[in-house]
C-alpha atoms as a PDB file:
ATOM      1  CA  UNK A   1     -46.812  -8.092 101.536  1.00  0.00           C
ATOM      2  CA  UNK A   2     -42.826  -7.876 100.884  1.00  0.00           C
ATOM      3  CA  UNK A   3     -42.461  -9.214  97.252  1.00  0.00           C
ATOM      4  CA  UNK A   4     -46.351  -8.301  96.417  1.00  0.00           C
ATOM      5  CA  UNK A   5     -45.869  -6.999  92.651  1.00  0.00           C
ATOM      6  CA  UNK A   6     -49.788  -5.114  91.932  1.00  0.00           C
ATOM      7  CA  UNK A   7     -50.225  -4.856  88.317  1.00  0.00           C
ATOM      8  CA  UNK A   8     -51.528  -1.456  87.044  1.00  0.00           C
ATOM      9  CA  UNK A   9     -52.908  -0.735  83.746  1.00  0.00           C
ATOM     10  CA  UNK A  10     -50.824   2.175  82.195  1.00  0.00           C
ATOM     11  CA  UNK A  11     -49.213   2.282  78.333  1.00  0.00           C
ATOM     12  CA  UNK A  12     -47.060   4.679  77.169  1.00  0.00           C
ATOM     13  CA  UNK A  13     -48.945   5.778  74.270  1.00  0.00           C
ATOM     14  CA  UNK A  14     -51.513   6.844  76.955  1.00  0.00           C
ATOM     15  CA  UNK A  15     -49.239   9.088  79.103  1.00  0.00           C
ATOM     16  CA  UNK A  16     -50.166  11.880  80.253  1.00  0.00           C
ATOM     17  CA  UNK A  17     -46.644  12.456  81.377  1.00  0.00           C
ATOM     18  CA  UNK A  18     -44.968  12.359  77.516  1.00  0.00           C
ATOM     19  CA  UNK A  19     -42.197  13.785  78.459  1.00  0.00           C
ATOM     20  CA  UNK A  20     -40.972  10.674  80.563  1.00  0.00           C
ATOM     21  CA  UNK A  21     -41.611   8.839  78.028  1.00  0.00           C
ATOM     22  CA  UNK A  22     -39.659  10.659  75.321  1.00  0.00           C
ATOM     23  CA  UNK A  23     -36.684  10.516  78.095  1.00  0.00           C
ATOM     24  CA  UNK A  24     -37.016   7.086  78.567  1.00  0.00           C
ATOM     25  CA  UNK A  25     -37.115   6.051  74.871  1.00  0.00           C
ATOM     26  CA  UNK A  26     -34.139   8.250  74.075  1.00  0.00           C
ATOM     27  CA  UNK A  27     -32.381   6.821  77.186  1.00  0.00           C
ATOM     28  CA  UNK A  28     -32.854   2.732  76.700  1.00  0.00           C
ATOM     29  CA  UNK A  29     -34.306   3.018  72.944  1.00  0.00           C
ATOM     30  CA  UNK A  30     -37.065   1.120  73.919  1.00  0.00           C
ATOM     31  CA  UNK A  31     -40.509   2.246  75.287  1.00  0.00           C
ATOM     32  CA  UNK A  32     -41.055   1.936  79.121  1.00  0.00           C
ATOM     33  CA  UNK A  33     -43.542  -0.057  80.591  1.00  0.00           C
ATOM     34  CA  UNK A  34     -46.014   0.296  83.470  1.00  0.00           C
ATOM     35  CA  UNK A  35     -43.096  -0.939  86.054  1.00  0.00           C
ATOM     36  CA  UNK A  36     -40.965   1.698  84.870  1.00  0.00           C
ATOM     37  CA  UNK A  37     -43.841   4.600  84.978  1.00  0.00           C
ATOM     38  CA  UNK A  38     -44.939   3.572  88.698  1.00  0.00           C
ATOM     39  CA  UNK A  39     -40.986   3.749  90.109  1.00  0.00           C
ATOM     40  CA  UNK A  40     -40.888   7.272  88.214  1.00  0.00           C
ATOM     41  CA  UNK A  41     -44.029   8.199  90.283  1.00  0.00           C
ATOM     42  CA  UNK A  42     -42.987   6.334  93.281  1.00  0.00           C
ATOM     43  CA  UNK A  43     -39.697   8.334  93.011  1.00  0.00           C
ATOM     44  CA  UNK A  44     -41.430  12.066  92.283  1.00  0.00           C
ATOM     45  CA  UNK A  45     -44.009  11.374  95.189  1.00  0.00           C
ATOM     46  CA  UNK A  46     -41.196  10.811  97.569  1.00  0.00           C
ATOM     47  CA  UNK A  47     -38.869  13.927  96.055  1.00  0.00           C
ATOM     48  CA  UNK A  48     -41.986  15.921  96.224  1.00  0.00           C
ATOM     49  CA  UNK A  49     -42.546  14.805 100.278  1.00  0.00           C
ATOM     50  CA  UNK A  50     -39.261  15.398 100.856  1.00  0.00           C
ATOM     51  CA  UNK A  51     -39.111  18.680 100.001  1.00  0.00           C
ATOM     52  CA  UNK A  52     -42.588  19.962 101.542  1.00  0.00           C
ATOM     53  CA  UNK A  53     -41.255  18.054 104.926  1.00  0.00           C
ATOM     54  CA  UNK A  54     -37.928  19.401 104.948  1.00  0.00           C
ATOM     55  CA  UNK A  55     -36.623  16.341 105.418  1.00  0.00           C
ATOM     56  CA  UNK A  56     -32.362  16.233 105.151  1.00  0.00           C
ATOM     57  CA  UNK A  57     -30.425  13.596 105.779  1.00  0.00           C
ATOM     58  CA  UNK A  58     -29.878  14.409 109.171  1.00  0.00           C
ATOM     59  CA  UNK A  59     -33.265  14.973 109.959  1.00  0.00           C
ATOM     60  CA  UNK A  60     -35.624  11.769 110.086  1.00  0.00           C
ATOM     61  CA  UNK A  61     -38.943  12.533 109.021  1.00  0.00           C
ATOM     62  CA  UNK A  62     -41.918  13.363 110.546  1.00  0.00           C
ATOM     63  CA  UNK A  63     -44.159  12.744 108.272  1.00  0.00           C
ATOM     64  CA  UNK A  64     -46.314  15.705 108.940  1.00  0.00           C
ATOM     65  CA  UNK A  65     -45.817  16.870 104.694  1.00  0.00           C
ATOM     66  CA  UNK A  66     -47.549  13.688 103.872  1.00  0.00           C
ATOM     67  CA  UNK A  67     -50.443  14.612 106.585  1.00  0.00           C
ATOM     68  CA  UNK A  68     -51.029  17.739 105.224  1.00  0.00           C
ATOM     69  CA  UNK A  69     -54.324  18.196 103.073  1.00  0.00           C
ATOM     70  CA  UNK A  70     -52.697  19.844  99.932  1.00  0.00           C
ATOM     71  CA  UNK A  71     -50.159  16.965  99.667  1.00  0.00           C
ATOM     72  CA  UNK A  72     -51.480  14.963  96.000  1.00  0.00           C
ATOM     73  CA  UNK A  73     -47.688  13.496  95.284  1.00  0.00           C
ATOM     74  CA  UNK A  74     -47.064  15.408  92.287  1.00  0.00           C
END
């Protein structure tokens, strides 16, 4: 699976995050496409575990914030 790239249908126009979008336009000056938007989620679902786990660099993670039922990534 290493290298597997899994196309996803998303546009920017479409967002129903628009503020990443705005960001990411100012940023670049170019709008984002779906490769950009799933790394952004990607990114938030892993900030988002981190945090419920209480995970710290010192700590290696358990996984239990992932387990729990009221974990949706965002």
């Amino acid at each position: 699976m290493q290298g597997t790239i899994i196309p996803v249908p998303w546009h920017f126009a479409a967002s129903k995050n628009q503020n990443f979008t705005a960001s990411a336009r100012s940023l670049w000056g170019i709008n984002v496409n779906w490769r950009a938007a799933m790394s952004y989620d990607a990114v938030e679902v892993l900030r988002v575990g981190r945090s419920i786990g209480q995970i710290t660099p010192k700590k290696r993670p358990t996984g239990t914030g992932y387990l729990s039922t009221d974990f949706d990534g965002l």
